[in-house]
PDB file of N, CA and C in Angstrom:
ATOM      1  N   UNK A   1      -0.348 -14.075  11.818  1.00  0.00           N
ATOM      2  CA  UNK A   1      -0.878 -12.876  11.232  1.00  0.00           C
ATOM      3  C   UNK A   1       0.258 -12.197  10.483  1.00  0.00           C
ATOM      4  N   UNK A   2       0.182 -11.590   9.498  1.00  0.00           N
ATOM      5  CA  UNK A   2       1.014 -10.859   8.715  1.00  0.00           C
ATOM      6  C   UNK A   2       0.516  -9.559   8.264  1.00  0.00           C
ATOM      7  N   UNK A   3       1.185  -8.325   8.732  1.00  0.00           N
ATOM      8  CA  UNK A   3       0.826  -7.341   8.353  1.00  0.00           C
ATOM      9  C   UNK A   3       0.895  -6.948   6.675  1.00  0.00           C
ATOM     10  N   UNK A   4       0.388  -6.965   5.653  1.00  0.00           N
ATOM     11  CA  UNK A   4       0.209  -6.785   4.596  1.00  0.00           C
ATOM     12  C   UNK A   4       0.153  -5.026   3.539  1.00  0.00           C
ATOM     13  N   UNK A   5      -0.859  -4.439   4.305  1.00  0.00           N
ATOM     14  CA  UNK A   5      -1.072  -2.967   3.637  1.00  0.00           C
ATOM     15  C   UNK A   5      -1.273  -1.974   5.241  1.00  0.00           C
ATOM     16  N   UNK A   6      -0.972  -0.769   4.662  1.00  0.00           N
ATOM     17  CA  UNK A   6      -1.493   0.486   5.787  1.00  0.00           C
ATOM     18  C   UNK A   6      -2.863   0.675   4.844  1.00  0.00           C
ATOM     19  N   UNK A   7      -3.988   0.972   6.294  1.00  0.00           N
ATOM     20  CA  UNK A   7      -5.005   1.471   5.510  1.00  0.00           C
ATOM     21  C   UNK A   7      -4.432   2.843   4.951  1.00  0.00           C
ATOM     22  N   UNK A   8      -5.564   2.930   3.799  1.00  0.00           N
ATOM     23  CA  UNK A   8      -5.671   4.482   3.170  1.00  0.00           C
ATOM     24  C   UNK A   8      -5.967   5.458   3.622  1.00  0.00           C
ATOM     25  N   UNK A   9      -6.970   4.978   4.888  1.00  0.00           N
ATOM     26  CA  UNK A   9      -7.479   6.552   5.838  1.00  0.00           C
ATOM     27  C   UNK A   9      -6.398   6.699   6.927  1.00  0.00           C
ATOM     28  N   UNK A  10      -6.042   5.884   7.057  1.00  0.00           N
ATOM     29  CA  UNK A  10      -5.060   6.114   8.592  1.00  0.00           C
ATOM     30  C   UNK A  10      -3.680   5.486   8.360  1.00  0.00           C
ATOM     31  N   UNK A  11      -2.693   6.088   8.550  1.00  0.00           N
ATOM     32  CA  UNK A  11      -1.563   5.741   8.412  1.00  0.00           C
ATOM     33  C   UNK A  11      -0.513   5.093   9.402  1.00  0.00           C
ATOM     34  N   UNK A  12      -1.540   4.908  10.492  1.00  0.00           N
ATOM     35  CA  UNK A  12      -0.834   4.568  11.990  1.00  0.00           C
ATOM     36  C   UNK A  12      -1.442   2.901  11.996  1.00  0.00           C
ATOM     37  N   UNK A  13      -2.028   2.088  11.096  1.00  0.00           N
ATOM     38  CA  UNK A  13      -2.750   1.569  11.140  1.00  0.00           C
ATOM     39  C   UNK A  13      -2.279   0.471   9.963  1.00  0.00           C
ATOM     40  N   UNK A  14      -2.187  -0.506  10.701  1.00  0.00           N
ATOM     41  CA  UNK A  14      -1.973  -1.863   9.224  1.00  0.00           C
ATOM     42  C   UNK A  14      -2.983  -2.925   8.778  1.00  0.00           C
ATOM     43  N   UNK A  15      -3.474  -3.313   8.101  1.00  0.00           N
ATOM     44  CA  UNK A  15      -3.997  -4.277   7.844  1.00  0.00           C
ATOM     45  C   UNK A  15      -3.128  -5.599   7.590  1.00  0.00           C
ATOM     46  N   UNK A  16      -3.741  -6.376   8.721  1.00  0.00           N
ATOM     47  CA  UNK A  16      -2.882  -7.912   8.685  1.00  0.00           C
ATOM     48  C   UNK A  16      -4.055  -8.938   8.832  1.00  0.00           C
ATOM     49  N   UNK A  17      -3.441 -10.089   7.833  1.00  0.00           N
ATOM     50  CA  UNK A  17      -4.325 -11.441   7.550  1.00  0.00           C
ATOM     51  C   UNK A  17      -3.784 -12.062   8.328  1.00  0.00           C
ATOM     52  N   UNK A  18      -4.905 -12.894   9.097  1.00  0.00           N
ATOM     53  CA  UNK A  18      -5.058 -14.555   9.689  1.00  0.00           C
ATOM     54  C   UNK A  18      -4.107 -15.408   9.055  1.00  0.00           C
ATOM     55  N   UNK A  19      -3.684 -16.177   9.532  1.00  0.00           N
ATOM     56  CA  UNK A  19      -3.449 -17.291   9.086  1.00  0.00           C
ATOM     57  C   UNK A  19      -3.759 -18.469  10.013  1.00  0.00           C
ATOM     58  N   UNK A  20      -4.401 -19.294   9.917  1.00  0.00           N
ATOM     59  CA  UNK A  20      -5.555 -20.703  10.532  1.00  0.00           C
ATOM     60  C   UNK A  20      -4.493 -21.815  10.586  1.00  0.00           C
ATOM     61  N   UNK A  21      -4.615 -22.775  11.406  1.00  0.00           N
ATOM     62  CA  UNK A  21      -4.153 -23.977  11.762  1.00  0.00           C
ATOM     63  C   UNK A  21      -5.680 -25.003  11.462  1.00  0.00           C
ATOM     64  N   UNK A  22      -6.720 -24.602  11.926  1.00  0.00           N
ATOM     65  CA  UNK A  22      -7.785 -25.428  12.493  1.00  0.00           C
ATOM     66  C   UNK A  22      -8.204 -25.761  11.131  1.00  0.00           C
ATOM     67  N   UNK A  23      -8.949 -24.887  10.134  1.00  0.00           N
ATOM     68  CA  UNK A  23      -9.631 -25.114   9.154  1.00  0.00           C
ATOM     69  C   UNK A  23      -9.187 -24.308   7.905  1.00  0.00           C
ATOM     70  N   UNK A  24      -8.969 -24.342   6.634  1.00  0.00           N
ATOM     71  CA  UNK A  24      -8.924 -24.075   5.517  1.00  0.00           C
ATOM     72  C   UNK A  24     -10.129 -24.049   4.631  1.00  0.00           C
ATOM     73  N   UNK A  25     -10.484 -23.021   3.945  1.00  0.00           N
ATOM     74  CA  UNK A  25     -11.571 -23.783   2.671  1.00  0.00           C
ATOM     75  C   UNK A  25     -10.423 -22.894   0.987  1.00  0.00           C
ATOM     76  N   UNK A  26     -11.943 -23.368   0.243  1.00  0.00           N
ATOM     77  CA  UNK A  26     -11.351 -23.324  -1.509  1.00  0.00           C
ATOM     78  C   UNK A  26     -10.676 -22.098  -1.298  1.00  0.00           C
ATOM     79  N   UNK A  27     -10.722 -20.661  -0.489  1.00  0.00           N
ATOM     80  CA  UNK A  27     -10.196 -19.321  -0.772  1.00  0.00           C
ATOM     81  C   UNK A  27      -8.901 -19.057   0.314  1.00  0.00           C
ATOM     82  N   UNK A  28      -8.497 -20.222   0.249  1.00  0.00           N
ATOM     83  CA  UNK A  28      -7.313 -19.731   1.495  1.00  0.00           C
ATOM     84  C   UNK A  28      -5.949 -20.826   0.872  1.00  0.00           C
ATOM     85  N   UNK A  29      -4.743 -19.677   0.784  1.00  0.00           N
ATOM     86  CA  UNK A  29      -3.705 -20.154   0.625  1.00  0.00           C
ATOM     87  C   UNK A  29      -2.881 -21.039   1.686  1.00  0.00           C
ATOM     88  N   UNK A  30      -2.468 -22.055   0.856  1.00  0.00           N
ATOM     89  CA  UNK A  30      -1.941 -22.901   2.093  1.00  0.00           C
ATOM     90  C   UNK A  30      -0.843 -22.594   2.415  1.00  0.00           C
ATOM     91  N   UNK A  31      -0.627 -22.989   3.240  1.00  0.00           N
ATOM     92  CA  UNK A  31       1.001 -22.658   3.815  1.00  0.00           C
ATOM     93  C   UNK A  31       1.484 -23.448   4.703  1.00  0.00           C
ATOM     94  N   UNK A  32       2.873 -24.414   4.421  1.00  0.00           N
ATOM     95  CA  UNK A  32       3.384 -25.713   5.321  1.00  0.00           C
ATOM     96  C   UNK A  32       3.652 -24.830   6.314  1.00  0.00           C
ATOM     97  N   UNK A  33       3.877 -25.664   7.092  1.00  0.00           N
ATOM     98  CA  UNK A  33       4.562 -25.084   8.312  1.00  0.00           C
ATOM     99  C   UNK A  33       6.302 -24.673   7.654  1.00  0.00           C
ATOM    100  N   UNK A  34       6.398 -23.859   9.058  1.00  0.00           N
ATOM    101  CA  UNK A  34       7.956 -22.979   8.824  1.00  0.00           C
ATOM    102  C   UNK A  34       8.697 -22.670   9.909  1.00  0.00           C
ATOM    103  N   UNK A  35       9.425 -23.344  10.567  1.00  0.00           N
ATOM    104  CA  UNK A  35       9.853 -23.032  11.417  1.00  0.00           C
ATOM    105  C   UNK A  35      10.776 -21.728  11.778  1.00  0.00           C
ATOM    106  N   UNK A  36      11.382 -21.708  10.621  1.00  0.00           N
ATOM    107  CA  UNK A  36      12.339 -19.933  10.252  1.00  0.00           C
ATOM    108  C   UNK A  36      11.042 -18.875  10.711  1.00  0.00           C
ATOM    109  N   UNK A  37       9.814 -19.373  10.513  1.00  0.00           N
ATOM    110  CA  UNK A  37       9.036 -18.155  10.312  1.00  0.00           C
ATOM    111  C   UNK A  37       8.453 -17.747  11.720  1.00  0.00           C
ATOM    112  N   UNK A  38       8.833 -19.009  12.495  1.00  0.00           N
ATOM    113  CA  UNK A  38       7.350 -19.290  13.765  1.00  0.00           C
ATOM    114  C   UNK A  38       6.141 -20.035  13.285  1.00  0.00           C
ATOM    115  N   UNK A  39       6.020 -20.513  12.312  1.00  0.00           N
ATOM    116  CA  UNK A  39       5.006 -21.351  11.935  1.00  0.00           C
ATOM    117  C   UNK A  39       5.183 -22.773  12.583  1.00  0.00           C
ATOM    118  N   UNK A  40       4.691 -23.125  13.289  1.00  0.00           N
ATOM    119  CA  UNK A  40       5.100 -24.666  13.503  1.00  0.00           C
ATOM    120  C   UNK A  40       3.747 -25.508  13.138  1.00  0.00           C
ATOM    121  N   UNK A  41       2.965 -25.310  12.387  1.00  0.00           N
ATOM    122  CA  UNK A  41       2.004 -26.206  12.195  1.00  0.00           C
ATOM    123  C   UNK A  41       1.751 -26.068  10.765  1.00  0.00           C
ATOM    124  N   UNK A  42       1.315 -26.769   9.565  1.00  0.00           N
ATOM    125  CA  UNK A  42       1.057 -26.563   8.638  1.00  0.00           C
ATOM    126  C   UNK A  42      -0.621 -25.943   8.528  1.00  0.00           C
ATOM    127  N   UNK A  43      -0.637 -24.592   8.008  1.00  0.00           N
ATOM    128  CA  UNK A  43      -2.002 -24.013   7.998  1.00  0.00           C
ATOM    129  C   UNK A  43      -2.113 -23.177   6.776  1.00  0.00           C
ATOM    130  N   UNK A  44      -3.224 -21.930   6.609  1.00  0.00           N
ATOM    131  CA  UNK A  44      -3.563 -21.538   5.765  1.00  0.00           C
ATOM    132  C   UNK A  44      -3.443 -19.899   6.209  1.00  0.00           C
ATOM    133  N   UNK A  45      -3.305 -19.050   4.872  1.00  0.00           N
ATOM    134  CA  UNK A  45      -3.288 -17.633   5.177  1.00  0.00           C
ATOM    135  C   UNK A  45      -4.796 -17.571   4.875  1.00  0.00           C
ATOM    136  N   UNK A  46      -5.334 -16.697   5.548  1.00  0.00           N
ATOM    137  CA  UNK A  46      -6.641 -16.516   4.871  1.00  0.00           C
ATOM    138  C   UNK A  46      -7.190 -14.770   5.071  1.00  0.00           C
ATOM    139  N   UNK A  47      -7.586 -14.600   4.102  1.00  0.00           N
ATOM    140  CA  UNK A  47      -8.690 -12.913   4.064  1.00  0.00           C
ATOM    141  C   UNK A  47      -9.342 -12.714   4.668  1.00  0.00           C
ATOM    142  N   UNK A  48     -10.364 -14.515   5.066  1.00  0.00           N
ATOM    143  CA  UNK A  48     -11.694 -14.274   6.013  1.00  0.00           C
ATOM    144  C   UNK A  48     -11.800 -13.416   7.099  1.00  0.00           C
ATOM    145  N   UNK A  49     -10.591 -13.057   7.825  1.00  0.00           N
ATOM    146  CA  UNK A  49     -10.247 -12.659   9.144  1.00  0.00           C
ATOM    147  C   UNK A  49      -9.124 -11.533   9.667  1.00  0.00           C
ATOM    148  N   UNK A  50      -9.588 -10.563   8.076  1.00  0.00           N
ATOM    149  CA  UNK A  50      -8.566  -9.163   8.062  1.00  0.00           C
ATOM    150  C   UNK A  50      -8.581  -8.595   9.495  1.00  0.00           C
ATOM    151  N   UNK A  51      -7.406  -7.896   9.960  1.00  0.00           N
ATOM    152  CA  UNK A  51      -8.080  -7.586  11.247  1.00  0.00           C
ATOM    153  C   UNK A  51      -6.840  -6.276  11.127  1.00  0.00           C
ATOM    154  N   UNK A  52      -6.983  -5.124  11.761  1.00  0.00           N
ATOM    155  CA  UNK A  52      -6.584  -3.992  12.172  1.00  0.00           C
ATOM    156  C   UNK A  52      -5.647  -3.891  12.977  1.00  0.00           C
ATOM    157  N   UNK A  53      -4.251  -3.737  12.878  1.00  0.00           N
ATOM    158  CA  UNK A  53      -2.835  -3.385  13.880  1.00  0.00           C
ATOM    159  C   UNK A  53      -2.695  -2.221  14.211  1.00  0.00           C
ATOM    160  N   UNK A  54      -2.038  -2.010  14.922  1.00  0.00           N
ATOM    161  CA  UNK A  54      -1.668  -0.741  15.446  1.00  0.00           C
ATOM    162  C   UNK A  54      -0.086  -0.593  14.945  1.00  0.00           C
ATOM    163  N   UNK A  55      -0.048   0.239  14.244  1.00  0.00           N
ATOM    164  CA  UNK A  55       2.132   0.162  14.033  1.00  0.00           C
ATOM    165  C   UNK A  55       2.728   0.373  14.799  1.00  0.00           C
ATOM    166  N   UNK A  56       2.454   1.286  16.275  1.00  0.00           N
ATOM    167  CA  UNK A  56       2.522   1.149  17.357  1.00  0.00           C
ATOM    168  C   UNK A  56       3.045  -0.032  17.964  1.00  0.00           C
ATOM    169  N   UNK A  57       2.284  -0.958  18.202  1.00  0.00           N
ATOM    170  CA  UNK A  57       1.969  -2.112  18.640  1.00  0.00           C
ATOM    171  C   UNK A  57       3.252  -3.522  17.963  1.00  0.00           C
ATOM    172  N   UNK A  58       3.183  -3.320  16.667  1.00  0.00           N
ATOM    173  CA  UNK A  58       3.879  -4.123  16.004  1.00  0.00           C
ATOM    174  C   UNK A  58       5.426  -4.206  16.150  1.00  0.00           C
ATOM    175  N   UNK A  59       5.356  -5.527  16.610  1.00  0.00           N
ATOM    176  CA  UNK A  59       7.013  -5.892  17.743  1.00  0.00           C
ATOM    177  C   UNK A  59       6.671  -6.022  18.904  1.00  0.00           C
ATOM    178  N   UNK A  60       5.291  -5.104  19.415  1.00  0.00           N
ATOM    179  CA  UNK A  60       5.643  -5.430  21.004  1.00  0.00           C
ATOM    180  C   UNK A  60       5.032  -7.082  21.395  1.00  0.00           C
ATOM    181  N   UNK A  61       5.759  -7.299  22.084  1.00  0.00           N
ATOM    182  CA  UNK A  61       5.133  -9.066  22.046  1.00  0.00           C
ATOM    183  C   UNK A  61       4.186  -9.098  23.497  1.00  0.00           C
ATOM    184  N   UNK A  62       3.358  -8.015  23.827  1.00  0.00           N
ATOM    185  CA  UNK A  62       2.310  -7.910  24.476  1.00  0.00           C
ATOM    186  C   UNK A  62       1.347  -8.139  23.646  1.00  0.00           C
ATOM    187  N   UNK A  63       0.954  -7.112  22.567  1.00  0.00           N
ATOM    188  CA  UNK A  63       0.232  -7.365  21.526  1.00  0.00           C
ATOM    189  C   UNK A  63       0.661  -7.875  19.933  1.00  0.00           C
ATOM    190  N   UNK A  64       1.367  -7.907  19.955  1.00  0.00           N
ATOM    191  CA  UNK A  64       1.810  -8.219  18.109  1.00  0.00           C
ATOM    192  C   UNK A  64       3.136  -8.085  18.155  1.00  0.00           C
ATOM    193  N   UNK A  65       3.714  -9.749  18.556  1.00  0.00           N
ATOM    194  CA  UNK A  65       5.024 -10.077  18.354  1.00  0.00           C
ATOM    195  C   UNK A  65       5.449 -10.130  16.840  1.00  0.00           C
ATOM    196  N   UNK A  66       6.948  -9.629  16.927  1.00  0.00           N
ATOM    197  CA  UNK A  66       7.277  -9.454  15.554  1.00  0.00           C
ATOM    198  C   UNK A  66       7.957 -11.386  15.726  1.00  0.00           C
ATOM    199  N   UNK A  67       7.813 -12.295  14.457  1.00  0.00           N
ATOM    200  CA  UNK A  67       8.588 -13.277  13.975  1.00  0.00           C
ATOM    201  C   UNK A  67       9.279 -13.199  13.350  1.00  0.00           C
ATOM    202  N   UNK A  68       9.206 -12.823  12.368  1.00  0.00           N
ATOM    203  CA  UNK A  68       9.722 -13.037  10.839  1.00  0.00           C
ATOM    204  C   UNK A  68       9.504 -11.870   9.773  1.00  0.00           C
ATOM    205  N   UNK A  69      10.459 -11.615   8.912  1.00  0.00           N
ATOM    206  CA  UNK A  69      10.143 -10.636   7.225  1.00  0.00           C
ATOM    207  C   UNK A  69       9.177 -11.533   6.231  1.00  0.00           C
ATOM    208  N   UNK A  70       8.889 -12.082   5.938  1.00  0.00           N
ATOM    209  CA  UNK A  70       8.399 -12.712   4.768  1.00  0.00           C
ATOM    210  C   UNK A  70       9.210 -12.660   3.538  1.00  0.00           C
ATOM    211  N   UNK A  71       9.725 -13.644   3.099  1.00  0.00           N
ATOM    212  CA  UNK A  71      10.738 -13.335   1.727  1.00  0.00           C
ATOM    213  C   UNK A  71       9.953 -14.077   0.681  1.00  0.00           C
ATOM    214  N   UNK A  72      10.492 -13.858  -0.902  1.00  0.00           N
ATOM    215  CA  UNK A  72      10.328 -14.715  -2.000  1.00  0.00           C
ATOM    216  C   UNK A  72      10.292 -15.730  -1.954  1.00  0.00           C
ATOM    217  N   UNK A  73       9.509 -16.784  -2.425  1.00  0.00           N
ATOM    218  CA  UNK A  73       8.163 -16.527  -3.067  1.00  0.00           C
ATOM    219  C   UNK A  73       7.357 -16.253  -2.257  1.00  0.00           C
ATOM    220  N   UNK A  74       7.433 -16.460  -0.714  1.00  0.00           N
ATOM    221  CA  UNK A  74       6.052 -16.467  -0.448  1.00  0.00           C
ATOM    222  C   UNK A  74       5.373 -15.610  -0.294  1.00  0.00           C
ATOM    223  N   UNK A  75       6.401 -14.414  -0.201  1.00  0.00           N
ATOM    224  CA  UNK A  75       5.507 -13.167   0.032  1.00  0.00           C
ATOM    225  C   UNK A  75       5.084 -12.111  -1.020  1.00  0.00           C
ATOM    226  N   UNK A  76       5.363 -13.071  -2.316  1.00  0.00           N
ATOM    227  CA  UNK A  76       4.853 -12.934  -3.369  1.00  0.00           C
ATOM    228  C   UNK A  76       3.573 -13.773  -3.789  1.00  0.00           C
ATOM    229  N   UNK A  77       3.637 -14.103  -3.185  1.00  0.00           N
ATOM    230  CA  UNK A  77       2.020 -15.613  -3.026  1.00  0.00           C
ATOM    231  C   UNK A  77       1.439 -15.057  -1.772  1.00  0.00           C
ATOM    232  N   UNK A  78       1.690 -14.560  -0.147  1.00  0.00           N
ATOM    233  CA  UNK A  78       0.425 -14.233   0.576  1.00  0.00           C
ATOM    234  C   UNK A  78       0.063 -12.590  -0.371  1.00  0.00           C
ATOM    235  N   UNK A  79       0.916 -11.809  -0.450  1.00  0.00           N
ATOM    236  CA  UNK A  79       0.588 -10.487  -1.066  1.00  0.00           C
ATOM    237  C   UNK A  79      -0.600 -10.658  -1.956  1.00  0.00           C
ATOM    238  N   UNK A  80       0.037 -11.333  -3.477  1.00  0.00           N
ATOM    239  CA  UNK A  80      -0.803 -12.241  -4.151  1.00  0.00           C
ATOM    240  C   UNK A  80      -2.639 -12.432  -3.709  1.00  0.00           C
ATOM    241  N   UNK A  81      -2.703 -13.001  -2.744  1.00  0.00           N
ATOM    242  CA  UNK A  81      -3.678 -13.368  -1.951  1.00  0.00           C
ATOM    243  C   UNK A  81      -4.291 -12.819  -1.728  1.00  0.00           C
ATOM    244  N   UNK A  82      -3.469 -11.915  -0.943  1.00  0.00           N
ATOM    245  CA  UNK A  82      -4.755 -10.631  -0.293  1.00  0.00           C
ATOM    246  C   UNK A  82      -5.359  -9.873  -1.148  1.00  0.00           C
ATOM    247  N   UNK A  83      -4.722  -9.769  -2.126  1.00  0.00           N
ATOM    248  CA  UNK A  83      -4.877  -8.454  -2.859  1.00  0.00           C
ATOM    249  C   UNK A  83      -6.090  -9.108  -4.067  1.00  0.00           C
ATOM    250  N   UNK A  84      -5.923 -10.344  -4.358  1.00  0.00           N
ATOM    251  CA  UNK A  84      -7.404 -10.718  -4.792  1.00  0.00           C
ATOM    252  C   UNK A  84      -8.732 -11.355  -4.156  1.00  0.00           C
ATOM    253  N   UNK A  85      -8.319 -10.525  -2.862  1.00  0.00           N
ATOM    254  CA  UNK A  85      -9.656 -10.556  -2.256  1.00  0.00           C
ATOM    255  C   UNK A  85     -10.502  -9.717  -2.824  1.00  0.00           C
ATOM    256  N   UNK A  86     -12.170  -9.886  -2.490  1.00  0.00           N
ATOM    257  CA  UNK A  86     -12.981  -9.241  -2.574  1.00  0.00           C
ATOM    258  C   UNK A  86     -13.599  -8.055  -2.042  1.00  0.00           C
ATOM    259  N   UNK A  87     -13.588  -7.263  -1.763  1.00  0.00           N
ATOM    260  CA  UNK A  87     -13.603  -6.112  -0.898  1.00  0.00           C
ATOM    261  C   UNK A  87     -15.533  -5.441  -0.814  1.00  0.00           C
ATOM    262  N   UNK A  88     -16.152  -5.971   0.290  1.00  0.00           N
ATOM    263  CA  UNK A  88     -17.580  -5.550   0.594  1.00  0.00           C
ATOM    264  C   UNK A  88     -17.765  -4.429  -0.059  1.00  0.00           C
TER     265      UNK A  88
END
């Protein structure tokens, strides 16, 4: 999971994308595995499965261990990603 944006209504609050091992389709960026990152499997970031953090929370490795920063390129490619999602 990668925390990506703070929502707009709440500022205590992050929005972070999935990223899948199991399945990929046409709308999900791939991503090899990475061991620098904690990735050890080659999988996909995906939108399907935005889900709500607490900033709170983020680091504690009860709920939302911190791994990794995300650097260039890729975090110019998941950013990328999210941000041309579709929004209901």
């Amino acid at each position: 999971m990668v925390c990506v944006a703070e929502l707009p209504t709440n500022g205590y609050i992050w929005s972070a994308m999935s990223r899948t091992t199991s399945v990929g389709n046409g709308e999900d960026l791939i991503s090899p595995a990475d061991t620098s990152l904690g990735l050890t499997e080659d999988g996909w970031w995906t939108y399907r499965y935005l889900r709500s953090v607490k900033k709170r929370w983020t680091g504690d490795p009860t709920w939302c261990d911190y791994k990794a920063t995300l650097t260039e390129p890729l975090l110019g490619a998941v950013m990328a990603h999210y941000m041309s999602r579709n929004d209901p």
